[in-house]
C-alpha atoms as a PDB file:
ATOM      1  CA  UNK A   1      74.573  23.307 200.324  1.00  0.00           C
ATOM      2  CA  UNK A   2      76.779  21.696 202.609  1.00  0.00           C
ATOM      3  CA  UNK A   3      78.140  24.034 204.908  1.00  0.00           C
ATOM      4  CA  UNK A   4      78.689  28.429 205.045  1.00  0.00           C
ATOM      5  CA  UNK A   5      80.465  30.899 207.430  1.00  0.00           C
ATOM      6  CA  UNK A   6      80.344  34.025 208.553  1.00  0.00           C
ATOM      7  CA  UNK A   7      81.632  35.282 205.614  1.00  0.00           C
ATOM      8  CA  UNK A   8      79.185  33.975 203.269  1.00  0.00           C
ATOM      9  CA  UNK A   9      81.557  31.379 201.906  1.00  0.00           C
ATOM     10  CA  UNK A  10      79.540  28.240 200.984  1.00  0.00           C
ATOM     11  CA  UNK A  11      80.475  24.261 200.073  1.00  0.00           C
ATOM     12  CA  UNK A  12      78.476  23.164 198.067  1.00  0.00           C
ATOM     13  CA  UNK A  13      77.525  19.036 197.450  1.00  0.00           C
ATOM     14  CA  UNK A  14      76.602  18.005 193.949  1.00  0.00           C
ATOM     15  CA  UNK A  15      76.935  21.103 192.295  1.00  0.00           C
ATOM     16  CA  UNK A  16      76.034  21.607 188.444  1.00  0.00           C
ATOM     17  CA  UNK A  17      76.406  23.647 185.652  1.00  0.00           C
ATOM     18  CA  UNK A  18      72.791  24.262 183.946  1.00  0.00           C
ATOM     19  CA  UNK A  19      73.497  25.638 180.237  1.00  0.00           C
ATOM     20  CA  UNK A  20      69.797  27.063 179.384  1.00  0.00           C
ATOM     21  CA  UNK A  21      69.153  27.753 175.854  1.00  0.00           C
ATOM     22  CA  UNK A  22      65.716  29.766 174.545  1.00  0.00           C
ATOM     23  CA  UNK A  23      64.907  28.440 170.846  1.00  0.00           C
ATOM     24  CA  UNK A  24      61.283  29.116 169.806  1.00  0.00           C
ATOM     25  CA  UNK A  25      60.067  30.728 172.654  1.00  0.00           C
ATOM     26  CA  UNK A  26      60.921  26.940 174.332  1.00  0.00           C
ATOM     27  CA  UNK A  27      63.878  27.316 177.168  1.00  0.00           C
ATOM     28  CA  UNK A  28      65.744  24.002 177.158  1.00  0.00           C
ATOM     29  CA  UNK A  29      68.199  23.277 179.228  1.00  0.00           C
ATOM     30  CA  UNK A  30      71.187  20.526 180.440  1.00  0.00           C
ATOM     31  CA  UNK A  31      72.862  20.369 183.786  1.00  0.00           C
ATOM     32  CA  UNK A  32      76.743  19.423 183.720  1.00  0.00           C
ATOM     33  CA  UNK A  33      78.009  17.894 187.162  1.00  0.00           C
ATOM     34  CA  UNK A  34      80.492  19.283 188.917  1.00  0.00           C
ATOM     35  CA  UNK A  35      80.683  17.701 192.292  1.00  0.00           C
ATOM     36  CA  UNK A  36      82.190  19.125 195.886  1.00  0.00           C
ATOM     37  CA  UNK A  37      82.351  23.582 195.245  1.00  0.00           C
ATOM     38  CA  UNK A  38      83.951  25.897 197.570  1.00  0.00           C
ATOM     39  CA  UNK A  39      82.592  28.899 196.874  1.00  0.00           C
ATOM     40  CA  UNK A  40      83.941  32.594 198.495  1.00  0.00           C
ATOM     41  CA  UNK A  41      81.313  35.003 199.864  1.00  0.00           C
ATOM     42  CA  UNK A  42      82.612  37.754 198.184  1.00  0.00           C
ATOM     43  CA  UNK A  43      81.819  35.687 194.283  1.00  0.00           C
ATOM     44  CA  UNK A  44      78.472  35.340 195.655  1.00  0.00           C
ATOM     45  CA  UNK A  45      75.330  37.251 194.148  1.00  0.00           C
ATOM     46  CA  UNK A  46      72.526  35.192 194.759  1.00  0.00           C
ATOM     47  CA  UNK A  47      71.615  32.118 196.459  1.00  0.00           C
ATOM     48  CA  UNK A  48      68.624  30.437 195.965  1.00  0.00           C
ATOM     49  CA  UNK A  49      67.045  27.083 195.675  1.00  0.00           C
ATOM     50  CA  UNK A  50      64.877  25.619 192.812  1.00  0.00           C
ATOM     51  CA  UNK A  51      61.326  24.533 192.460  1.00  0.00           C
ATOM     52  CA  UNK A  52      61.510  21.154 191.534  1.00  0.00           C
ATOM     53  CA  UNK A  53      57.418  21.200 190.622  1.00  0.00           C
ATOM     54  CA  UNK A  54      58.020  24.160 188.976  1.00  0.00           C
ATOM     55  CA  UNK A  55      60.461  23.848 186.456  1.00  0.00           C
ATOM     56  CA  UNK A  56      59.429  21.143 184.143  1.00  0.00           C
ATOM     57  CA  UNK A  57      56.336  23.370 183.247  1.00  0.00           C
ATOM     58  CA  UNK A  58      58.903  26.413 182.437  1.00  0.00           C
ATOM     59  CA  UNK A  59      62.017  24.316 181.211  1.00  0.00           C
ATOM     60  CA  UNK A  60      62.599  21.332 179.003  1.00  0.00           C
ATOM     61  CA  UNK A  61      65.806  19.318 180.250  1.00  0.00           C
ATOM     62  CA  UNK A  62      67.877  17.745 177.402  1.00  0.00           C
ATOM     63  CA  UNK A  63      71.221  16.267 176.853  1.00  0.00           C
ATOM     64  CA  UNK A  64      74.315  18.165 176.275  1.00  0.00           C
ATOM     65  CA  UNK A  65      74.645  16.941 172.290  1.00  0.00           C
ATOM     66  CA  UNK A  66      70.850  18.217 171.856  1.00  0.00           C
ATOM     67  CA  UNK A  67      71.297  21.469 173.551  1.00  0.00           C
ATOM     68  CA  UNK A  68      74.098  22.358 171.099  1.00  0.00           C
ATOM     69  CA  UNK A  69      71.926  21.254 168.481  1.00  0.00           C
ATOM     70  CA  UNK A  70      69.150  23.281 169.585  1.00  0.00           C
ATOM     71  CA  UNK A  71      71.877  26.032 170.146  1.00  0.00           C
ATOM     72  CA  UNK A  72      73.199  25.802 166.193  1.00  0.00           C
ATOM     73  CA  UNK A  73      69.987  25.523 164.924  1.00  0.00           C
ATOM     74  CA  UNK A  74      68.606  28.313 166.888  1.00  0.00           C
ATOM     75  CA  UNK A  75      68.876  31.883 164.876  1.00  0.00           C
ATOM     76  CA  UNK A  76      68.304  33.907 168.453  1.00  0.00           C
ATOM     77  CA  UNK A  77      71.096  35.052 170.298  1.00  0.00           C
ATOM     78  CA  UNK A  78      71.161  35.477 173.922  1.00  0.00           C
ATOM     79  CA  UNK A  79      71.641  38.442 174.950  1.00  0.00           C
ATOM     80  CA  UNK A  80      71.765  39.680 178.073  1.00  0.00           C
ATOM     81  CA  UNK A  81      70.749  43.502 179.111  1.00  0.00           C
ATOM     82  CA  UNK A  82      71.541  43.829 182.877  1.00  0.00           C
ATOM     83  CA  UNK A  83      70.926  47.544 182.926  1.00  0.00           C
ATOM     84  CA  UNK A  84      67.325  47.357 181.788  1.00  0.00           C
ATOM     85  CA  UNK A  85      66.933  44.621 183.823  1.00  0.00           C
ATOM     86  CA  UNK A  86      67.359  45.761 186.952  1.00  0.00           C
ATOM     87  CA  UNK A  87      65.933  48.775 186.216  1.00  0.00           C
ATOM     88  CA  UNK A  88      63.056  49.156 189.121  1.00  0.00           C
END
């Protein structure tokens, strides 16, 4: 994170697009660059930074062309139940 305001609106430096896919009960994952983000405080849900000794014992990074083969040969769909979820 570069910079923020007042109004929660960030710049972000080196910003990336992870696609995560769960095949096997293994999460794999591959980060897409997207360079210099302007981001409004108002798109904003959460903010957080990552664990860099954390993650490689939770995630597996790959490349883009084997995360869509993971992805096709995967049965499991992600789904995504936000109501149960945040459910306290």
């Amino acid at each position: 994170m570069v910079s923020y305001d007042q109004f929660s609106n960030v710049i972000l430096n080196d910003a990336v697009e992870r696609r995560v896919v769960v095949a096997q009960g293994i999460c794999h994952y591959s980060d897409i660059p997207l360079g210099l983000y302007i981001v409004r405080g108002d798109s904003i849900v959460l903010l957080g930074q990552i664990d860099a000794m954390r993650e490689p014992q939770v995630m597996k990074e790959v490349s883009l062309e084997e995360l869509d083969a993971i992805r096709e040969q995967s049965n499991e769909a992600t789904t995504w139940d936000f109501d149960s979820d945040l459910v306290a």
